[in-house]
Protein backbone atom coordinates (compact mmCIF):
# COMPACT_ATOMS: atom_id res chain seq x y z
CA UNK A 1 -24.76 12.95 -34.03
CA UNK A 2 -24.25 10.88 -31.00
CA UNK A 3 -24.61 12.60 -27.68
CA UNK A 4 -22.91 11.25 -24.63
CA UNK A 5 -26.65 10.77 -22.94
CA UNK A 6 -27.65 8.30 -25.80
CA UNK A 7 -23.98 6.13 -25.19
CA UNK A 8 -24.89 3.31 -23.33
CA UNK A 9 -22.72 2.97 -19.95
CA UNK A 10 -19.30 1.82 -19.98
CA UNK A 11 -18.43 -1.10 -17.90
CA UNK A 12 -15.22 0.08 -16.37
CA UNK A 13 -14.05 -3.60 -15.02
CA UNK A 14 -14.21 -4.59 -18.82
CA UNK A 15 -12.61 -1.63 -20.56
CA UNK A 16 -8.84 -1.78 -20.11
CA UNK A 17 -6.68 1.26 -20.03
CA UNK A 18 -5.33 1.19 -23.94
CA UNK A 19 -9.03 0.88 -25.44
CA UNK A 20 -10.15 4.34 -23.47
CA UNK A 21 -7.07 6.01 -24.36
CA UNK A 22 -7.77 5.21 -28.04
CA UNK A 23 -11.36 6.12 -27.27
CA UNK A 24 -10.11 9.89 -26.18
CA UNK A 25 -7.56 10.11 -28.76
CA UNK A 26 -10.24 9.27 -31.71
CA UNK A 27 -12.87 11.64 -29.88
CA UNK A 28 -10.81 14.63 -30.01
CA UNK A 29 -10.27 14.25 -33.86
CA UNK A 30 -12.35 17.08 -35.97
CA UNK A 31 -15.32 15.47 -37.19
CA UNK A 32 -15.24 12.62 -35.30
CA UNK A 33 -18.93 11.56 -33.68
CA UNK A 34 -18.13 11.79 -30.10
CA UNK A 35 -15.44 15.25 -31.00
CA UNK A 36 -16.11 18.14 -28.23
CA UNK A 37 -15.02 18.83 -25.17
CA UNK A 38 -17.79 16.89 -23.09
CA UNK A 39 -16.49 13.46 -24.16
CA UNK A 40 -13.17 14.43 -23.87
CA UNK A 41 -13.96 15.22 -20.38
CA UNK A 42 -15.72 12.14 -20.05
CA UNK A 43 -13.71 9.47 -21.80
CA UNK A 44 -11.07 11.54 -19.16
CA UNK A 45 -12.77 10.68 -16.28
CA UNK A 46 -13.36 7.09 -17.56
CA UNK A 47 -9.24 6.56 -18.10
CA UNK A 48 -8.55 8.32 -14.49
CA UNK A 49 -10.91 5.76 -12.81
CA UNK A 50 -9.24 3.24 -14.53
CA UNK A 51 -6.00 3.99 -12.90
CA UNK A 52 -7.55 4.17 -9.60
CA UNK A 53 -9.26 0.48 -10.17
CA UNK A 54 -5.34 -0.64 -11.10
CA UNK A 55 -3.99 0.76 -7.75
CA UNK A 56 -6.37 -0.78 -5.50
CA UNK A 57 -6.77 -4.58 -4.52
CA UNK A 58 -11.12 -4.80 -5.53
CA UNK A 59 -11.69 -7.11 -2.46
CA UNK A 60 -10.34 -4.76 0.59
CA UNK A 61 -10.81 -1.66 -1.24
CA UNK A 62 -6.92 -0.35 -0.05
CA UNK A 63 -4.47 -0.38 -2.27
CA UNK A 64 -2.44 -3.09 -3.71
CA UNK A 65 0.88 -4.50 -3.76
CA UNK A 66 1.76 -2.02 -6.96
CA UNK A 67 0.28 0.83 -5.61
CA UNK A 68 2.38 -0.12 -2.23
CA UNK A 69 5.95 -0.66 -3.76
CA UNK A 70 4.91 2.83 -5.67
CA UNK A 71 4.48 4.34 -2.15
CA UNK A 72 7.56 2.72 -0.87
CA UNK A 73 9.95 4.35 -3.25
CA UNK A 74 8.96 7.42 -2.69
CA UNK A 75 9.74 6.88 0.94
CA UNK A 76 13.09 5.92 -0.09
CA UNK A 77 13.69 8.85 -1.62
CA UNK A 78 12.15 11.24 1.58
CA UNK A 79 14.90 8.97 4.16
CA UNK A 80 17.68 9.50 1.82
CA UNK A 81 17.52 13.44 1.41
CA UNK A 82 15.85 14.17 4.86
CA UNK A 83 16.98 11.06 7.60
CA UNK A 84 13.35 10.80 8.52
CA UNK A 85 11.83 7.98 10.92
CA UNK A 86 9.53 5.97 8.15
CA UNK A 87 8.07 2.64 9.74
CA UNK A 88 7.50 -0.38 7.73
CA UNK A 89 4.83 -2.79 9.02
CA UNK A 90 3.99 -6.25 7.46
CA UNK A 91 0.89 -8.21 9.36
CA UNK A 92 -0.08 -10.95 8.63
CA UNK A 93 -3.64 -12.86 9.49
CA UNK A 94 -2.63 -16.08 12.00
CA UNK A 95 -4.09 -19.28 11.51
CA UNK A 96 -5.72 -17.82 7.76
CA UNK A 97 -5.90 -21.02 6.04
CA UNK A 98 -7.83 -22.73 9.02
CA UNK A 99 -10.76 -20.02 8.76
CA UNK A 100 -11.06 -20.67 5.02
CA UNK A 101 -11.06 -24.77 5.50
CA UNK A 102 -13.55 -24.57 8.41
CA UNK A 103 -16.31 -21.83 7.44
CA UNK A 104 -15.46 -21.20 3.10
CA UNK A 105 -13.80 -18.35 1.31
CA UNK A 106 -16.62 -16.45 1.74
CA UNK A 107 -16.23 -16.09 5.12
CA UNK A 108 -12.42 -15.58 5.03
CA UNK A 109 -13.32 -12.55 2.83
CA UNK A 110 -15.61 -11.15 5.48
CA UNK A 111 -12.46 -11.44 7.69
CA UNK A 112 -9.76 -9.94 4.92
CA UNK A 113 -12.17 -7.16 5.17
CA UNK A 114 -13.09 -6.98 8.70
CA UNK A 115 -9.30 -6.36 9.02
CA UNK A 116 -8.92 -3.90 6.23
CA UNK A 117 -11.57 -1.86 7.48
CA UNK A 118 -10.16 -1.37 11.22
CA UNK A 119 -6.23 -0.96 9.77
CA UNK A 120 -7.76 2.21 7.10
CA UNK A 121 -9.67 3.34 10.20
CA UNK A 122 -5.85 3.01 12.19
CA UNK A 123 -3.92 5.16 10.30
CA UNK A 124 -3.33 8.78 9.50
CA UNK A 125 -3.92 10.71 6.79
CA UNK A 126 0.20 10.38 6.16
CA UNK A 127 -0.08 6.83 6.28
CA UNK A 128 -0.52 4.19 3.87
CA UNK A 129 -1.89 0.88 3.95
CA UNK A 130 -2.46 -1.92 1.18
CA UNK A 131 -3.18 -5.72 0.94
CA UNK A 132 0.00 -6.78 0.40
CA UNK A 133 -1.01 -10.49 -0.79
CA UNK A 134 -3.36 -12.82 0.26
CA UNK A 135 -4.03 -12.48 3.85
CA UNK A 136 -1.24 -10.30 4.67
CA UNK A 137 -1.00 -6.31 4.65
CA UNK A 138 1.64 -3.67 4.97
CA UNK A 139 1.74 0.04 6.34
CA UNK A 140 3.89 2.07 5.57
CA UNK A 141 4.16 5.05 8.74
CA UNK A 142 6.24 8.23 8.24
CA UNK A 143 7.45 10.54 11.41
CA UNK A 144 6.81 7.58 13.34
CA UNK A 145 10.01 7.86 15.76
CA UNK A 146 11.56 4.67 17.00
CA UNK A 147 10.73 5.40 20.59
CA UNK A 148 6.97 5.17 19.50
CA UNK A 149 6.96 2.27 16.67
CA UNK A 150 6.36 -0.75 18.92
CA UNK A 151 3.79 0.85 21.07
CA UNK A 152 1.85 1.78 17.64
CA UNK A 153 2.16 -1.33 16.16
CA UNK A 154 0.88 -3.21 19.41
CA UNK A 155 -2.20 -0.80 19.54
CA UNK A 156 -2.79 -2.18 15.66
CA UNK A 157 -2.46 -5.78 16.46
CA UNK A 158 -5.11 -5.18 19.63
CA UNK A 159 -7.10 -3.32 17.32
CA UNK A 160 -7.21 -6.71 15.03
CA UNK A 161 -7.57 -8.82 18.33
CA UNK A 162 -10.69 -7.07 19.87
CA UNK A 163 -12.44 -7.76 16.46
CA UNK A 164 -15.25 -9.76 16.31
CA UNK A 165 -16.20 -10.77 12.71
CA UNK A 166 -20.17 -11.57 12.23
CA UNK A 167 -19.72 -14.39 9.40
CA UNK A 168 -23.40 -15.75 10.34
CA UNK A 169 -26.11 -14.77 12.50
CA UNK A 170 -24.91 -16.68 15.49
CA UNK A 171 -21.40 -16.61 14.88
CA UNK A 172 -18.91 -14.51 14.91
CA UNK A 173 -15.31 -14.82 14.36
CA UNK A 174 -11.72 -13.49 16.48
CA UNK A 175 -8.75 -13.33 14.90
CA UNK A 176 -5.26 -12.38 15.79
CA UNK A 177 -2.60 -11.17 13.46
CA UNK A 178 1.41 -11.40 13.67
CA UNK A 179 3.11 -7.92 12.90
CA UNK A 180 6.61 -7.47 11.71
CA UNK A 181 8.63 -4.34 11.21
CA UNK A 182 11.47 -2.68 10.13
CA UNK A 183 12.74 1.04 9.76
CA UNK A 184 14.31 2.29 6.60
CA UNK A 185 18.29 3.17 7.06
CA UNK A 186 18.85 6.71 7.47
CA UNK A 187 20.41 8.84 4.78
CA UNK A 188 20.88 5.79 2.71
CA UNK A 189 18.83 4.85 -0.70
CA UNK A 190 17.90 1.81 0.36
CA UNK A 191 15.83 -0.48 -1.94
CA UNK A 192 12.06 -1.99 -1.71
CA UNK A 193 13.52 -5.39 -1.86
CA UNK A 194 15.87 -4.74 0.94
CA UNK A 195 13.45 -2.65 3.27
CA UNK A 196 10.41 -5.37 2.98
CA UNK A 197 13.49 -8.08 3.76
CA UNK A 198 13.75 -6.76 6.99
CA UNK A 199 10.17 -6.43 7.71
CA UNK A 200 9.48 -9.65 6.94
CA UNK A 201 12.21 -10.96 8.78
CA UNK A 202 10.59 -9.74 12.14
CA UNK A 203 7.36 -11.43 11.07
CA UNK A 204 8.68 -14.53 10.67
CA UNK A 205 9.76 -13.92 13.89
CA UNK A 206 6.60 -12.62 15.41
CA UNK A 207 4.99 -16.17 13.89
CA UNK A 208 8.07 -18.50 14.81
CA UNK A 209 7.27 -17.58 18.36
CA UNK A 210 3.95 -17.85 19.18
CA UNK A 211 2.03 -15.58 16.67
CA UNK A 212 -0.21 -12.28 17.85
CA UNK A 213 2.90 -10.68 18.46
CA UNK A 214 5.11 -7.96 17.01
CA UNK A 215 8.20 -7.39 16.34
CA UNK A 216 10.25 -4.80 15.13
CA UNK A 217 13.92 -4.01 13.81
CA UNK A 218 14.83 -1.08 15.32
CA UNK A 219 17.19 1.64 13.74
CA UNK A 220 19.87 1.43 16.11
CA UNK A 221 19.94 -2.46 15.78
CA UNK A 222 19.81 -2.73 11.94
CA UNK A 223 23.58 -2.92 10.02
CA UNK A 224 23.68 -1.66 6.62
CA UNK A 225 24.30 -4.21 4.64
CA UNK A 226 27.20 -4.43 2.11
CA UNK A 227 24.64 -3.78 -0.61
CA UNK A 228 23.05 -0.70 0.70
CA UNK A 229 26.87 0.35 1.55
CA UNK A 230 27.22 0.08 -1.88
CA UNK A 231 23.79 1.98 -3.03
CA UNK A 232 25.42 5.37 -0.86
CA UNK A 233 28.78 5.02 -1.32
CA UNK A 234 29.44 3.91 -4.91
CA UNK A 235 28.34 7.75 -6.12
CA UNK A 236 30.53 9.54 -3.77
CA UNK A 237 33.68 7.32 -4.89
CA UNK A 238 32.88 8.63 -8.81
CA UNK A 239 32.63 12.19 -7.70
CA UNK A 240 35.91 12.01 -5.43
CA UNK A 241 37.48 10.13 -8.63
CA UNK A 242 36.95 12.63 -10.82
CA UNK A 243 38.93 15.70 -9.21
CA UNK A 244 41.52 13.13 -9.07
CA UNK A 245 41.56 12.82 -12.83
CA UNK A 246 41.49 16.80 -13.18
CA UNK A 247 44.40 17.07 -11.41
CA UNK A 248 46.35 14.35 -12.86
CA UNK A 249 45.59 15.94 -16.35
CA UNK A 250 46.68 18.98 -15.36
CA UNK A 251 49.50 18.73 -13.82
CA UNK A 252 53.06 19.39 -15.75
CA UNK A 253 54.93 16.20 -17.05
């Protein structure tokens, strides 16, 4: 019988999710060769690191834009039931394309890293922070009350502009990055699509004017739109409706 020592490794970046699970489902069949509870355990471990390789972008090591929109539902959801101050910030690496057409991609992924490695190293425990696509990331902030979000997100973007990038052993590289932001409505179930709309509206903003800047949409300045009016108001017009229909039913001719 085949022990789990005499297996030869398993390249995770080559196994995809379905094969392992079909692995653990045929090893816990009686009388299969790999049947016990070790390689259960194992081909276990194998399909939860599997999950954690399809959450994170493999460059930057932080998550990815999947992993993100996962993280920014569930924020939804806490704003909705509780009305509490969750930040969205989307930055975005100025002048990108110029570092990769003057030094090589090589040395623009010593900078997407660089930059990864001071935002994890900028963030709480609470916090969350992905690539968000190509040289841009996102953070998502929770309790981060409006009085404090544009002082945090200027100590990010000096964090980004104090780096200095070694891409060779006499040179090294400074980079600035734009930051936009927006807070999620309170008490409404907003949407990802909406939320990151905002965000990025202020970066565009933050880049249309001069770049290494930030700006933010602050709560009191943001208008629901007739969308999100839609998203909280549309369930309270079916419960109101259906008393209404009680009554009617019930009443004499």
């Amino acid at each position: 019988m085949a022990t789990l020592s005499s297996v030869s490794p398993i390249d995770l970046h080559a196994l995809r999710l379905d094969d392992a699970r079909a692995l653990l489902g045929h090893a816990g069949k009686p009388g299969a060769p790999e049947a016990g509870e070790a390689a259960v355990e194992y081909l276990q471990r194998v399909i939860d690191e599997l999950c954690e390789l399809s959450l994170k972008d493999p460059l930057t090591g932080l998550g990815n834009r999947r992993q993100f929109r996962a993280a920014l539902e569930r924020a939804i959801e806490i704003v909705a039931r509780s009305g509490d101050s969750v930040l969205l910030l989307l930055l975005d690496i100025d002048h990108f394309k110029q570092i990769n057409d003057a030094h090589g991609h090589l040395v623009g992924d010593q900078v997407l890293q660089a930059v990864a490695r001071a935002l994890a190293e900028s963030i709480r425990p609470m916090d969350t922070v992905a690539r968000y696509g190509g040289e841009e990331f996102a953070m998502i902030l929770p309790n981060c009350l409006p009085a404090c979000g544009h002082a945090v997100a200027e100590r990010i973007r000096h964090r980004i502009e104090a780096l200095s990038v070694q891409v060779a052993p006499h040179t090294a590289l400074r980079v600035t990055a734009s930051i936009g932001g927006a807070y999620a409505p309170q008490w409404v179930r907003s949407t990802v699509d909406l939320w990151v709309e905002r965000a990025d509206q202020q970066l565009y903003r933050a880049k249309a004017d001069g770049r290494n800047l930030v700006f933010l949409d602050q709560p009191q300045e943001s208008a629901v739109s007739a969308e999100e009016k839609g998203l909280l108001f549309s369930p309270i017009a079916v419960t109101e409706a259906q008393p209404s229909a009680e009554n009617s039913a019930g009443s004499p001719a």
